[in-house]
C-alpha atoms as a PDB file:
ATOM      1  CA  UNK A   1      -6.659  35.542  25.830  1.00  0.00           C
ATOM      2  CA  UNK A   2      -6.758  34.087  22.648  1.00  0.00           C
ATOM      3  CA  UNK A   3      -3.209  33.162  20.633  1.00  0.00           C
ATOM      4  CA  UNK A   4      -2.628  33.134  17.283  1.00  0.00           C
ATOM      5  CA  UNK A   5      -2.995  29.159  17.252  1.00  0.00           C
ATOM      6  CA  UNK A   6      -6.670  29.084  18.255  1.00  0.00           C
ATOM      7  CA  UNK A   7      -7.865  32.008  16.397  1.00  0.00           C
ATOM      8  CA  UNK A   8      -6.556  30.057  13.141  1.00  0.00           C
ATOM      9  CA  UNK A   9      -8.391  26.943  14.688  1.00  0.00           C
ATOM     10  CA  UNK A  10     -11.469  28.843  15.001  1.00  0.00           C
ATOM     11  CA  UNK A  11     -11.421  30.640  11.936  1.00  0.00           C
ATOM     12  CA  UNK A  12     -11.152  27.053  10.391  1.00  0.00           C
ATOM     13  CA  UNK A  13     -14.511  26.030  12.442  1.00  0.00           C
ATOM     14  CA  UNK A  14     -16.468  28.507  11.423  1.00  0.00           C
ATOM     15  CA  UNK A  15     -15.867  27.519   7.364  1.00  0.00           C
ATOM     16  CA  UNK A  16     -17.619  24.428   8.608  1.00  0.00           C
ATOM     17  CA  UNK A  17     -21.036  26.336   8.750  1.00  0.00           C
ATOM     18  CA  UNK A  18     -23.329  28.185   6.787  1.00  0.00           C
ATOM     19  CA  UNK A  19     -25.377  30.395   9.729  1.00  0.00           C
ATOM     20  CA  UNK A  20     -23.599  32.655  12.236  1.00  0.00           C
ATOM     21  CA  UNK A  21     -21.409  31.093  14.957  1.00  0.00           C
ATOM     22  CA  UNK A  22     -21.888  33.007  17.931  1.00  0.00           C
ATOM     23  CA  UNK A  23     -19.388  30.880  20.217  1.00  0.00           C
ATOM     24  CA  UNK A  24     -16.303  28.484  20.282  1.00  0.00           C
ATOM     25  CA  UNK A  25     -15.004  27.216  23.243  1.00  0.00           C
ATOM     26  CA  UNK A  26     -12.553  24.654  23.686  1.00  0.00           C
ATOM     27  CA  UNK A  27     -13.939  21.328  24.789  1.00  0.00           C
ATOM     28  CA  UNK A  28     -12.856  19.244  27.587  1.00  0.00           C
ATOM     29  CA  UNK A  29     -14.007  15.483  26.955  1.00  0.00           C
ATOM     30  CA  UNK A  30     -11.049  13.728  28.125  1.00  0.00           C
ATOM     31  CA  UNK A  31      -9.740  12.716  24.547  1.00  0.00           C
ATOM     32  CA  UNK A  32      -5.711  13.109  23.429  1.00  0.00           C
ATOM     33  CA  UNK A  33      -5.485  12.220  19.844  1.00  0.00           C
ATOM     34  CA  UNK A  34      -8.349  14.871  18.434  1.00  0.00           C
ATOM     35  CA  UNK A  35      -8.635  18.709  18.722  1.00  0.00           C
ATOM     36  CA  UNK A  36     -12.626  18.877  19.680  1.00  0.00           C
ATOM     37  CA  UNK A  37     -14.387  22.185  20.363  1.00  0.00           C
ATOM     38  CA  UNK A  38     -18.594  23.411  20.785  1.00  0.00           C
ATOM     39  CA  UNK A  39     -19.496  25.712  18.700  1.00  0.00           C
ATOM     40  CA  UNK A  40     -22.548  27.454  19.201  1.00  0.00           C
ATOM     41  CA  UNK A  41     -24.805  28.682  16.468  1.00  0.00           C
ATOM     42  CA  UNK A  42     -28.406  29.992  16.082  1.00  0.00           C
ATOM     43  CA  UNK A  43     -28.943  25.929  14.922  1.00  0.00           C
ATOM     44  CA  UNK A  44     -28.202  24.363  18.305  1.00  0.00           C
ATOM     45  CA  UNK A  45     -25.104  23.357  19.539  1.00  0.00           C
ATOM     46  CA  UNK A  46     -22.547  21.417  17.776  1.00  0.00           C
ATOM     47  CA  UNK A  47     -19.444  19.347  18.741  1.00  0.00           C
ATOM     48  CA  UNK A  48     -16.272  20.154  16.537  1.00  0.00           C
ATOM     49  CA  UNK A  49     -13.701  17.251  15.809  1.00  0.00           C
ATOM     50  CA  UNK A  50     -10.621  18.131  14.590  1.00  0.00           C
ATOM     51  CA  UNK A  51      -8.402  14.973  13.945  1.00  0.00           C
ATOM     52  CA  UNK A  52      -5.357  13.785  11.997  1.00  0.00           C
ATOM     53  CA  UNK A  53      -6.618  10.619  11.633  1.00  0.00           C
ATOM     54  CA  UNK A  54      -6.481   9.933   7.916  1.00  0.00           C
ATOM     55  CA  UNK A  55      -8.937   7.393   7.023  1.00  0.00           C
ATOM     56  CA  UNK A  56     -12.167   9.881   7.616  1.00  0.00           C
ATOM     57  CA  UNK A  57     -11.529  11.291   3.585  1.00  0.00           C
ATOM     58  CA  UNK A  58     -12.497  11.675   0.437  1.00  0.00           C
ATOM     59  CA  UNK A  59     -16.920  10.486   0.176  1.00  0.00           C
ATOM     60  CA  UNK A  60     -17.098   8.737   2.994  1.00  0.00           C
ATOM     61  CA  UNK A  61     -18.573  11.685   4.961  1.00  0.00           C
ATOM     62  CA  UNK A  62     -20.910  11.630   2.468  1.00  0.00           C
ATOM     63  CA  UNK A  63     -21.727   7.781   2.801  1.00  0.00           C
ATOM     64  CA  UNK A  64     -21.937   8.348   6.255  1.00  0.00           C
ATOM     65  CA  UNK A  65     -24.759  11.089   5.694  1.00  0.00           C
ATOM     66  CA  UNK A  66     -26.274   9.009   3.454  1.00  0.00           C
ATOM     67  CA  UNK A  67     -26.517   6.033   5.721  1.00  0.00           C
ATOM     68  CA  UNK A  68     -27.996   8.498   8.201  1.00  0.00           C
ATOM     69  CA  UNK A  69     -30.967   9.477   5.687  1.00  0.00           C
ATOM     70  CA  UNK A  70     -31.838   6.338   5.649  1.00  0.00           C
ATOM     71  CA  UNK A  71     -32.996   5.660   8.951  1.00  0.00           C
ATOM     72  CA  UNK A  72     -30.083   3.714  10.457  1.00  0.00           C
ATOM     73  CA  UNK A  73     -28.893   6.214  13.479  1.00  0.00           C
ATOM     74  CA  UNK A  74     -25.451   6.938  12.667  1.00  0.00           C
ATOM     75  CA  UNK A  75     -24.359  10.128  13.947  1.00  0.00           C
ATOM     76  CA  UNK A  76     -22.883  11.599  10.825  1.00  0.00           C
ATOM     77  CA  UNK A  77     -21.386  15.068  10.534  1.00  0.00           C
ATOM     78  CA  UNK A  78     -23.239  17.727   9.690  1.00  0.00           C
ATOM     79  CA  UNK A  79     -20.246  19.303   7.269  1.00  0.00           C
ATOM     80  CA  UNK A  80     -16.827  18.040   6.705  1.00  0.00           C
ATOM     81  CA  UNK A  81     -13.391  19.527   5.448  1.00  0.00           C
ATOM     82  CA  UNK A  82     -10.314  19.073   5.180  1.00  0.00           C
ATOM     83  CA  UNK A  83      -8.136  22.151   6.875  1.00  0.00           C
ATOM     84  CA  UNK A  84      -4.831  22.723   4.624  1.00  0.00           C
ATOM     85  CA  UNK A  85      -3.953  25.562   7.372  1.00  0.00           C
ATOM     86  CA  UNK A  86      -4.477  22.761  10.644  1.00  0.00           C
ATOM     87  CA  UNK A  87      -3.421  19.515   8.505  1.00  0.00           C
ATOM     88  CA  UNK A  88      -6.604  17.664  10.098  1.00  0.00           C
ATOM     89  CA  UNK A  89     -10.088  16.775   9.433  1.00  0.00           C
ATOM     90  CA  UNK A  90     -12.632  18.957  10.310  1.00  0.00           C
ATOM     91  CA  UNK A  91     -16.139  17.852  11.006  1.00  0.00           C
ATOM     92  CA  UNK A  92     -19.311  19.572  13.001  1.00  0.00           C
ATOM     93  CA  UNK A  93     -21.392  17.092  14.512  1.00  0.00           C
ATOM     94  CA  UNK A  94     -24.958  18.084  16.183  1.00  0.00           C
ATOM     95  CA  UNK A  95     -24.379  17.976  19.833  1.00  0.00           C
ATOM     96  CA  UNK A  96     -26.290  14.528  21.663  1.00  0.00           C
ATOM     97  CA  UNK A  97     -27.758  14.359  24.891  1.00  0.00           C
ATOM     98  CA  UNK A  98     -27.062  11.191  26.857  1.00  0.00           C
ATOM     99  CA  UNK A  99     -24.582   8.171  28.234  1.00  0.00           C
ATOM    100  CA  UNK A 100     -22.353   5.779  26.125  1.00  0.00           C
ATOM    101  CA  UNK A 101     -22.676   1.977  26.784  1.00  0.00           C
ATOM    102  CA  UNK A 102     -19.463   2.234  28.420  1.00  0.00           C
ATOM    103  CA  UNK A 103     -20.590   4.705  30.777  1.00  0.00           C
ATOM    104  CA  UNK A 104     -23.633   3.024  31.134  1.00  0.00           C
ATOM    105  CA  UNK A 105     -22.110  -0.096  32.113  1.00  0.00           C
ATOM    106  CA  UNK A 106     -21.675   0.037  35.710  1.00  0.00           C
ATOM    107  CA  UNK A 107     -25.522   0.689  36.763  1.00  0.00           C
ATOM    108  CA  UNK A 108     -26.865  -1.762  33.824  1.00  0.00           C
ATOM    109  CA  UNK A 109     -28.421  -5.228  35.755  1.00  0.00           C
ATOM    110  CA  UNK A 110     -26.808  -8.543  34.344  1.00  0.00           C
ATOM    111  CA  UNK A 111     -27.704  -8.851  30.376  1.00  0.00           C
ATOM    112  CA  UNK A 112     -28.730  -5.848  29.692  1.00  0.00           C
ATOM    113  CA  UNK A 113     -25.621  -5.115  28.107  1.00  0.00           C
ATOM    114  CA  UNK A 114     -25.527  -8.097  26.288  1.00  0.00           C
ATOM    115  CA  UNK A 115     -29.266  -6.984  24.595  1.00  0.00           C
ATOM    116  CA  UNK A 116     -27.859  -3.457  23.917  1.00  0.00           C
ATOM    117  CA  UNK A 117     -24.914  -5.606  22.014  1.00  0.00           C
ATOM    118  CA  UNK A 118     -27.559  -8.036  20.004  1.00  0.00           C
ATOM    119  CA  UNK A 119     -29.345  -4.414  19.024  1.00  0.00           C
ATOM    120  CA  UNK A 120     -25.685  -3.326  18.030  1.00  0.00           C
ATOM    121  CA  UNK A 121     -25.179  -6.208  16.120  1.00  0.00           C
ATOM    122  CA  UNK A 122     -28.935  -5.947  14.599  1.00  0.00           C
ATOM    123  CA  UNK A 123     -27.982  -2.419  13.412  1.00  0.00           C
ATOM    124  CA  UNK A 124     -24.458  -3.047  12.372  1.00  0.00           C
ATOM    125  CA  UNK A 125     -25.513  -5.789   9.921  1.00  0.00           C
ATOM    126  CA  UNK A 126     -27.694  -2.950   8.645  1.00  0.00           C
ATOM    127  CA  UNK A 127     -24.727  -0.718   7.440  1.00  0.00           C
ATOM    128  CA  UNK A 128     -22.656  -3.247   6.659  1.00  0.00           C
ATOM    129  CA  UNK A 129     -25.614  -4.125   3.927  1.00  0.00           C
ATOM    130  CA  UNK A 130     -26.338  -0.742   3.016  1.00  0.00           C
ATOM    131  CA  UNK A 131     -25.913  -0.144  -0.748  1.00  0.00           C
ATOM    132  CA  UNK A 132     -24.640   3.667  -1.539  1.00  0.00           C
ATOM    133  CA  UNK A 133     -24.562   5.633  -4.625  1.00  0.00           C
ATOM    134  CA  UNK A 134     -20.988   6.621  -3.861  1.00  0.00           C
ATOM    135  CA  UNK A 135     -18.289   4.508  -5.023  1.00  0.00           C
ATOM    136  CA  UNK A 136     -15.181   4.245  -2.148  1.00  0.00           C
ATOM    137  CA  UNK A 137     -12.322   6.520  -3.461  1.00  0.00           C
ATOM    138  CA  UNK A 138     -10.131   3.634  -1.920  1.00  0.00           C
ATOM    139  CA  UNK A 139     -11.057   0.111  -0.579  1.00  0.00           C
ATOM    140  CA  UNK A 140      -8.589  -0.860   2.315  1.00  0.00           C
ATOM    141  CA  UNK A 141      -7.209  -4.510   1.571  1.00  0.00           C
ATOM    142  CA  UNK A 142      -5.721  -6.041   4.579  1.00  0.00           C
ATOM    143  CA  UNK A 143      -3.482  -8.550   2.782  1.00  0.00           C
ATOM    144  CA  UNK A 144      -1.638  -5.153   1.471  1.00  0.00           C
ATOM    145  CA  UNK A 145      -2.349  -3.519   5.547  1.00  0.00           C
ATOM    146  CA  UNK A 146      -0.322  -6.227   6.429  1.00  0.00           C
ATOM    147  CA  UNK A 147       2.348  -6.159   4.529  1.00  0.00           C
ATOM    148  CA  UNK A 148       2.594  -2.454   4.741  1.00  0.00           C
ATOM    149  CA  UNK A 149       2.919  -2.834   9.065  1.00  0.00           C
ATOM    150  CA  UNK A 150       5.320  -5.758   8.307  1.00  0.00           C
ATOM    151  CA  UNK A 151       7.188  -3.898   6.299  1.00  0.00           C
ATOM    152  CA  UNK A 152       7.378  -0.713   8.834  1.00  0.00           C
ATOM    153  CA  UNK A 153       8.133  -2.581  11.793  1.00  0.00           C
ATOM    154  CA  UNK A 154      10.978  -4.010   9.699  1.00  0.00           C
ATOM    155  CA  UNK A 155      12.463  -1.151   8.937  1.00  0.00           C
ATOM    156  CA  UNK A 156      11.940   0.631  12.446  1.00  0.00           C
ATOM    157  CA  UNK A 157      13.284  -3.033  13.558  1.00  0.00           C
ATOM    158  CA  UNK A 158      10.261  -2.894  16.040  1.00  0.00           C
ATOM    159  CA  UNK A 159       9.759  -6.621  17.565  1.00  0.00           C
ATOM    160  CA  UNK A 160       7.313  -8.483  19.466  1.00  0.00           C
ATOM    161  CA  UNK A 161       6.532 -11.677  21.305  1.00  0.00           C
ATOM    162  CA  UNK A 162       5.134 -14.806  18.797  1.00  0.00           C
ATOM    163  CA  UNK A 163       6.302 -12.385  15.448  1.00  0.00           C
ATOM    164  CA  UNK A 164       7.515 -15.466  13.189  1.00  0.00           C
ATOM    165  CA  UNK A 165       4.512 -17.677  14.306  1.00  0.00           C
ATOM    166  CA  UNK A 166       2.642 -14.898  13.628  1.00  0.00           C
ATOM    167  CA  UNK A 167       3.836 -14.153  10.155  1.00  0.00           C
ATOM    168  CA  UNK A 168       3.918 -18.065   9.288  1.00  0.00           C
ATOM    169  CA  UNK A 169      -0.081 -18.050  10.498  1.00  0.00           C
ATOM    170  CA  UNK A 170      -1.149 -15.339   8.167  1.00  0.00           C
ATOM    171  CA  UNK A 171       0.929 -16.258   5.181  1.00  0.00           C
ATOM    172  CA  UNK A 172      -0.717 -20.000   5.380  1.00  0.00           C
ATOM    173  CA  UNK A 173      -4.128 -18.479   5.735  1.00  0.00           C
ATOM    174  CA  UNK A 174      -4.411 -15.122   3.794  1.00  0.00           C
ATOM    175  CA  UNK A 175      -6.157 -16.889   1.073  1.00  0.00           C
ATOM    176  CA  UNK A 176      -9.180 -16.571   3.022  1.00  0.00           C
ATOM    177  CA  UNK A 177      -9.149 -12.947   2.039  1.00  0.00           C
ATOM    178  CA  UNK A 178      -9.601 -13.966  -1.769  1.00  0.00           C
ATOM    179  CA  UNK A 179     -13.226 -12.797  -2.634  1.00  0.00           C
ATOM    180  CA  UNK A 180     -14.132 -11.246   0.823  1.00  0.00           C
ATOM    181  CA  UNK A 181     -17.075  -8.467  -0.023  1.00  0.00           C
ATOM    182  CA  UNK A 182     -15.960  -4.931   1.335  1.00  0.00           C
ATOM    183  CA  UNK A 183     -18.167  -2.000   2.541  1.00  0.00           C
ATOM    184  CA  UNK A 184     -18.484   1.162   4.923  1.00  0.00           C
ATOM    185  CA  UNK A 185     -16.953  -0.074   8.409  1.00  0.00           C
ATOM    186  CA  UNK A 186     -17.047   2.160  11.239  1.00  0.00           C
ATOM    187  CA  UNK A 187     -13.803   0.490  12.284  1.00  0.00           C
ATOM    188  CA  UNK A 188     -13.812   1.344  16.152  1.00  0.00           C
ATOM    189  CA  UNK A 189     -17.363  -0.378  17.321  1.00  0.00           C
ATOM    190  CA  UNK A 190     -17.320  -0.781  20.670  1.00  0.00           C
ATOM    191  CA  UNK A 191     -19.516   0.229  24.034  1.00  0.00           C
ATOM    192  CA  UNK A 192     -17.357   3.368  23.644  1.00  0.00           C
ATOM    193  CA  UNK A 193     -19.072   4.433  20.732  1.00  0.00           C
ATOM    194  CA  UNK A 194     -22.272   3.810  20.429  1.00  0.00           C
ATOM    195  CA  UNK A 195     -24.825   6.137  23.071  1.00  0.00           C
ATOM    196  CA  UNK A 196     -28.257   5.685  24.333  1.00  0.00           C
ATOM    197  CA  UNK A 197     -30.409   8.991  24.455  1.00  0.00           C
ATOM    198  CA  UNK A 198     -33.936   9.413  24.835  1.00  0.00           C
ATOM    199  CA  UNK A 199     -34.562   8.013  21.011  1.00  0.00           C
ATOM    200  CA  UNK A 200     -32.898   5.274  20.976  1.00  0.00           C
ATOM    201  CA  UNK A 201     -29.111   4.156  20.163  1.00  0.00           C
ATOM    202  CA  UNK A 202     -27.034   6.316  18.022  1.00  0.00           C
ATOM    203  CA  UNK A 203     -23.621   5.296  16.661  1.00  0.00           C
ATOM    204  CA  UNK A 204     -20.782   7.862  17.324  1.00  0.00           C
ATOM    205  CA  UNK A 205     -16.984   8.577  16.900  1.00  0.00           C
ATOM    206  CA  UNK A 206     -16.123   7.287  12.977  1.00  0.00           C
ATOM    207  CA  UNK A 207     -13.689   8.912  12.269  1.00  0.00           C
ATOM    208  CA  UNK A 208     -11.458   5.868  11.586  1.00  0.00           C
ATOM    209  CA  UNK A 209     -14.229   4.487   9.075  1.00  0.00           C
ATOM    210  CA  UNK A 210     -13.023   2.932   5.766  1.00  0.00           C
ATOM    211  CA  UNK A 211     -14.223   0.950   3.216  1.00  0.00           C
ATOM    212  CA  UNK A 212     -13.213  -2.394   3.972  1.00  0.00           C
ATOM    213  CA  UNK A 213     -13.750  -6.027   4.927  1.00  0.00           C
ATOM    214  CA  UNK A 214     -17.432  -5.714   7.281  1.00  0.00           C
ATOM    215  CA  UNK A 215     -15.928  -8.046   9.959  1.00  0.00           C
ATOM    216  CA  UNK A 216     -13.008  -5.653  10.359  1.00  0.00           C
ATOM    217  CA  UNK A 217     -15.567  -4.105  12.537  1.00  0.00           C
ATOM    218  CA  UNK A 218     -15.634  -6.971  15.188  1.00  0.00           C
ATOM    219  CA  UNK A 219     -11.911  -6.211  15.991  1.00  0.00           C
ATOM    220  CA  UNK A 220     -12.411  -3.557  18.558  1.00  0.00           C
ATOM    221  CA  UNK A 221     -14.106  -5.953  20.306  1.00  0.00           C
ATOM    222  CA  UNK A 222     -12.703  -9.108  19.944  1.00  0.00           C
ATOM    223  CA  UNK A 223      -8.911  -8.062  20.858  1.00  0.00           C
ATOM    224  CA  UNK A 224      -8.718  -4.455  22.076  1.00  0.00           C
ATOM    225  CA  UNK A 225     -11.037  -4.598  24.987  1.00  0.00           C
ATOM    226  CA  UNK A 226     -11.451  -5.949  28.568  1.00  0.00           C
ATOM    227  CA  UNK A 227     -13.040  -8.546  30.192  1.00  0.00           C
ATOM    228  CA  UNK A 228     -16.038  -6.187  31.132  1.00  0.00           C
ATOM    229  CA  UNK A 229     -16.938  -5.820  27.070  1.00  0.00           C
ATOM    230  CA  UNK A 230     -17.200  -9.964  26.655  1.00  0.00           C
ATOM    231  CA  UNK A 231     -21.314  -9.479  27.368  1.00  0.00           C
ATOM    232  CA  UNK A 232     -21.150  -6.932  24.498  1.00  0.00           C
ATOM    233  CA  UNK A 233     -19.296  -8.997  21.980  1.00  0.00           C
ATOM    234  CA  UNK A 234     -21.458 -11.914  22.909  1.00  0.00           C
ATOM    235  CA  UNK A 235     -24.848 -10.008  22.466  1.00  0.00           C
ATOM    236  CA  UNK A 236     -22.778  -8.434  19.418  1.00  0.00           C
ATOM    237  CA  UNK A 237     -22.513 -11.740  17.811  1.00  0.00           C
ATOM    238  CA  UNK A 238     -25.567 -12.786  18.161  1.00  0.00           C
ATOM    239  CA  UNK A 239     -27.579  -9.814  16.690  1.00  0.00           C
ATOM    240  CA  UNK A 240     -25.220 -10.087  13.864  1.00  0.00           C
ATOM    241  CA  UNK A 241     -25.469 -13.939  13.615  1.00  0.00           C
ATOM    242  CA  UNK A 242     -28.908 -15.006  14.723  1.00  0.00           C
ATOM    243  CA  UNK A 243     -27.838 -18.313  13.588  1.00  0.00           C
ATOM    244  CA  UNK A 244     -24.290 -18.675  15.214  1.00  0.00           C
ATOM    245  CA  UNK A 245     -21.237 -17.434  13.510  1.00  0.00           C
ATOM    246  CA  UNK A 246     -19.854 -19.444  11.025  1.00  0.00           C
ATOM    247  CA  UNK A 247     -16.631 -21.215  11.473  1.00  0.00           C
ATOM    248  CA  UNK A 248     -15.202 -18.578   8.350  1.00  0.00           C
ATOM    249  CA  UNK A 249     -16.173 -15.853  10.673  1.00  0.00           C
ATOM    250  CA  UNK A 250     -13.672 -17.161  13.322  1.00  0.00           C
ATOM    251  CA  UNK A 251     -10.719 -17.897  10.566  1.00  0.00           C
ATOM    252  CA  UNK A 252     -10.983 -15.078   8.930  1.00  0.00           C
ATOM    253  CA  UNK A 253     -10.632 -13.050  12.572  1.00  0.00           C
ATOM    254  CA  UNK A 254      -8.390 -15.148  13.881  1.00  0.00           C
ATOM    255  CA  UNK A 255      -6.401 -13.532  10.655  1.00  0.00           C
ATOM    256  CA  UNK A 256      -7.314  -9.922  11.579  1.00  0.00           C
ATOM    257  CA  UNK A 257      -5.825 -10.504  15.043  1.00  0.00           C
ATOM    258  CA  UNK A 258      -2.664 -10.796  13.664  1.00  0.00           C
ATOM    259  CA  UNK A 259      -3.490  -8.044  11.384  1.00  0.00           C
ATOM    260  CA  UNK A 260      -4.338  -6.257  14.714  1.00  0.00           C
ATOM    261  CA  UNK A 261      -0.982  -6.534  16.953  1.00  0.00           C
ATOM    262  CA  UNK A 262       0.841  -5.142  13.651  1.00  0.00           C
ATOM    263  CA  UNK A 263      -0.904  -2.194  13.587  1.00  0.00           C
ATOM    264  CA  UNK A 264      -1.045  -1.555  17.285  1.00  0.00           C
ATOM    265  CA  UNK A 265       2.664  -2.146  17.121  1.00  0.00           C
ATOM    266  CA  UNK A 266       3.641   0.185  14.511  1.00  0.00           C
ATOM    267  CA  UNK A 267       0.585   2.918  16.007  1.00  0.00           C
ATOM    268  CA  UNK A 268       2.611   2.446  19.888  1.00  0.00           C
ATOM    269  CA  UNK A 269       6.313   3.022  18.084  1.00  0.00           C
ATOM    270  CA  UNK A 270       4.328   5.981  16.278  1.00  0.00           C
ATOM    271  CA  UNK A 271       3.539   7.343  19.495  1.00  0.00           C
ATOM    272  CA  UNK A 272       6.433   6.849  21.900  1.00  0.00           C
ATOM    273  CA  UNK A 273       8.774   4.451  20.390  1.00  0.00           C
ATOM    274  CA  UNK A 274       7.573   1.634  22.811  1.00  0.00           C
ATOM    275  CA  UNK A 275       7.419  -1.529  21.890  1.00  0.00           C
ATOM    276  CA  UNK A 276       4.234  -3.271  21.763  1.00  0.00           C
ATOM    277  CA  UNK A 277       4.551  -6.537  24.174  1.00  0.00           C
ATOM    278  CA  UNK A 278       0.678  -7.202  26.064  1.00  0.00           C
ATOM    279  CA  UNK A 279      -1.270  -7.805  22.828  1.00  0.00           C
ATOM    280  CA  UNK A 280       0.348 -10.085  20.969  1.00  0.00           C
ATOM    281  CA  UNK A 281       1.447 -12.558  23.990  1.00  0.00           C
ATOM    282  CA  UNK A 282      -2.672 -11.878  25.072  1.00  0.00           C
ATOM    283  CA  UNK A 283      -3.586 -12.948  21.320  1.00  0.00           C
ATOM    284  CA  UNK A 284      -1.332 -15.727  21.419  1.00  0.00           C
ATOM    285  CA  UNK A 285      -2.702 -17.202  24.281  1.00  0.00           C
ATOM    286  CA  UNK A 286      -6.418 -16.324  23.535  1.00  0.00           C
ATOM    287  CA  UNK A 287      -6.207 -18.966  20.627  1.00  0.00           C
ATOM    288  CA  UNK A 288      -4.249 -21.461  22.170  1.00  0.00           C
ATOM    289  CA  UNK A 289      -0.996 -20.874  20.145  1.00  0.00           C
ATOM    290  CA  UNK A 290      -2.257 -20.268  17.002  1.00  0.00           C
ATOM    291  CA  UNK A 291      -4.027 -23.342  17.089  1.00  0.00           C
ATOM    292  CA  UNK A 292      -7.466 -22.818  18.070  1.00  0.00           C
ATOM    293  CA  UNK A 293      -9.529 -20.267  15.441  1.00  0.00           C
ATOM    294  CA  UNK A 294     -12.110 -19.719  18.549  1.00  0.00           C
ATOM    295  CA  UNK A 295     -11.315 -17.221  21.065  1.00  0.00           C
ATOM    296  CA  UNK A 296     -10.719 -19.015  24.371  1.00  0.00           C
ATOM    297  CA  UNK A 297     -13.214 -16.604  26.068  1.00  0.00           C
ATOM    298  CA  UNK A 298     -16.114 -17.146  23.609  1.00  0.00           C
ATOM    299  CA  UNK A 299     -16.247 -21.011  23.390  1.00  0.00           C
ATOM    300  CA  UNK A 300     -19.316 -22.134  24.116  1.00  0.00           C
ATOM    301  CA  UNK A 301     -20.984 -18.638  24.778  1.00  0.00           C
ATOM    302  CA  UNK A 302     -21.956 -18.285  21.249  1.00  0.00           C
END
């Protein structure tokens, strides 16, 4: 029996579409942060995501369409709203049939991951060069990211392993932001997100897409993941740098890293008051102290 709660929730889905929804049903795809539901209408089938994650706003939807249109396969949402009743994000996204990299992973023979990544790469380079007709309704900075985490784990007097050598690191280097171009980042690119169906790749699961630095979107990769992703970062960097990455690429990271175990930090005390201690003493040693703008486990790979 339905309560009160979900027939508000699927009163809300159905505003997403124009034809008849003949079904909602709750859907069980092992997530905890978003609300996501099928709906079924005389269309086809269609996955529901209802999330409070705030960066998915204003036109980037639409930028998102638009990069669809024009032939790079980003899975972009059908219709998009913003619920004042739920307080979340809701977007209807045509169901796809098929297995993400990640998933994929365990029966893939050695490098084919790492040519799935170079595609990635190929086809990330593609968005991050697409030119839109919509101007951002906010471009994400992260010298002022930073200083906003500081400034929360401050005042929620949330600590970490390496936090002064941290601090002193970015304040030497944040010039290197001066200048940097910003676009449309998908913001969680990883083997996660990206699925293989009987077309081709398609790039899913945006919702924490801004309008930012492009190599924000080598972060995922570079410091959230395990071991198993390094073949997908390394065929990641080398569709994106045919040529090698240049040694900016790796200083200005190195500085989004840092960037990185503040936000993680102030996201883990957001979600159980637990301090955040593996990342930043993993980042610490991955370049050597702070000294080292490489990663340790990409020297000489790429």
């Amino acid at each position: 029996m339905e309560t009160g709660q979900e027939k508000i929730i699927q009163q809300e889905i159905r505003k997403l579409f124009r034809c008849k929804v003949d079904d909602i049903r709750k859907a069980d795809l092992g997530t905890y942060m978003d609300l996501k539901y099928f709906a079924y209408t005389e269309e086809g089938k269609f996955l529901v995501k209802l999330t409070t994650k705030y960066n998915l706003r204003g036109n980037l939807p639409d930028m998102a369409r638009e990069i669809q249109a024009s032939g790079i396969p980003l899975h972009a949402a059908i219709s998009s709203r913003y619920s004042t009743v739920l307080k979340r994000h809701c977007n209807a996204y045509p169901w796809l049939e098929g297995k993400t990299l990640l998933q994929m992973r365990p029966e893939l023979a050695p490098g084919e991951l790492a040519a799935y990544g170079e595609a990635c790469g190929k086809l990330l380079k593609r968005i991050h060069r697409f030119q839109s007709r919509y101007k951002p309704d906010k471009i994400r900075n992260p010298r002022r990211e930073y200083r906003h985490y500081r400034f929360y784990c401050q005042l929620k007097k949330v600590d970490f392993p390496h936090k002064q050598e941290f601090d002193a690191y970015f304040q030497k280097h944040a010039q290197l932001w001066k200048g940097r171009p910003a676009c449309f980042a998908h913001m969680d690119y990883q083997p996660q997100n990206i699925m293989l169906c009987q077309d081709g790749l398609h790039i899913i699961d945006f919702e924490s897409c801004m309008f930012t630095d492009p190599w924000m979107d080598f972060m995922s990769n570079l410091f959230f993941y395990p071991p198993e992703h390094e073949e997908f970062t390394i065929g990641l960097l080398r569709g994106y740098f045919p040529e090698g990455a240049p040694e900016e690429f790796y200083r200005v990271t190195s500085l989004m890293g840092v960037l990185a175990v503040y936000r993680y930090a102030m996201w883990k005390y957001q979600k159980n008051g637990k301090m955040a201690v593996k990342n930043p003493n993993a980042l610490y040693e991955m370049y050597d102290g702070l000294t080292n703008v490489i990663p340790a486990n990409l020297r000489g790979k790429v």
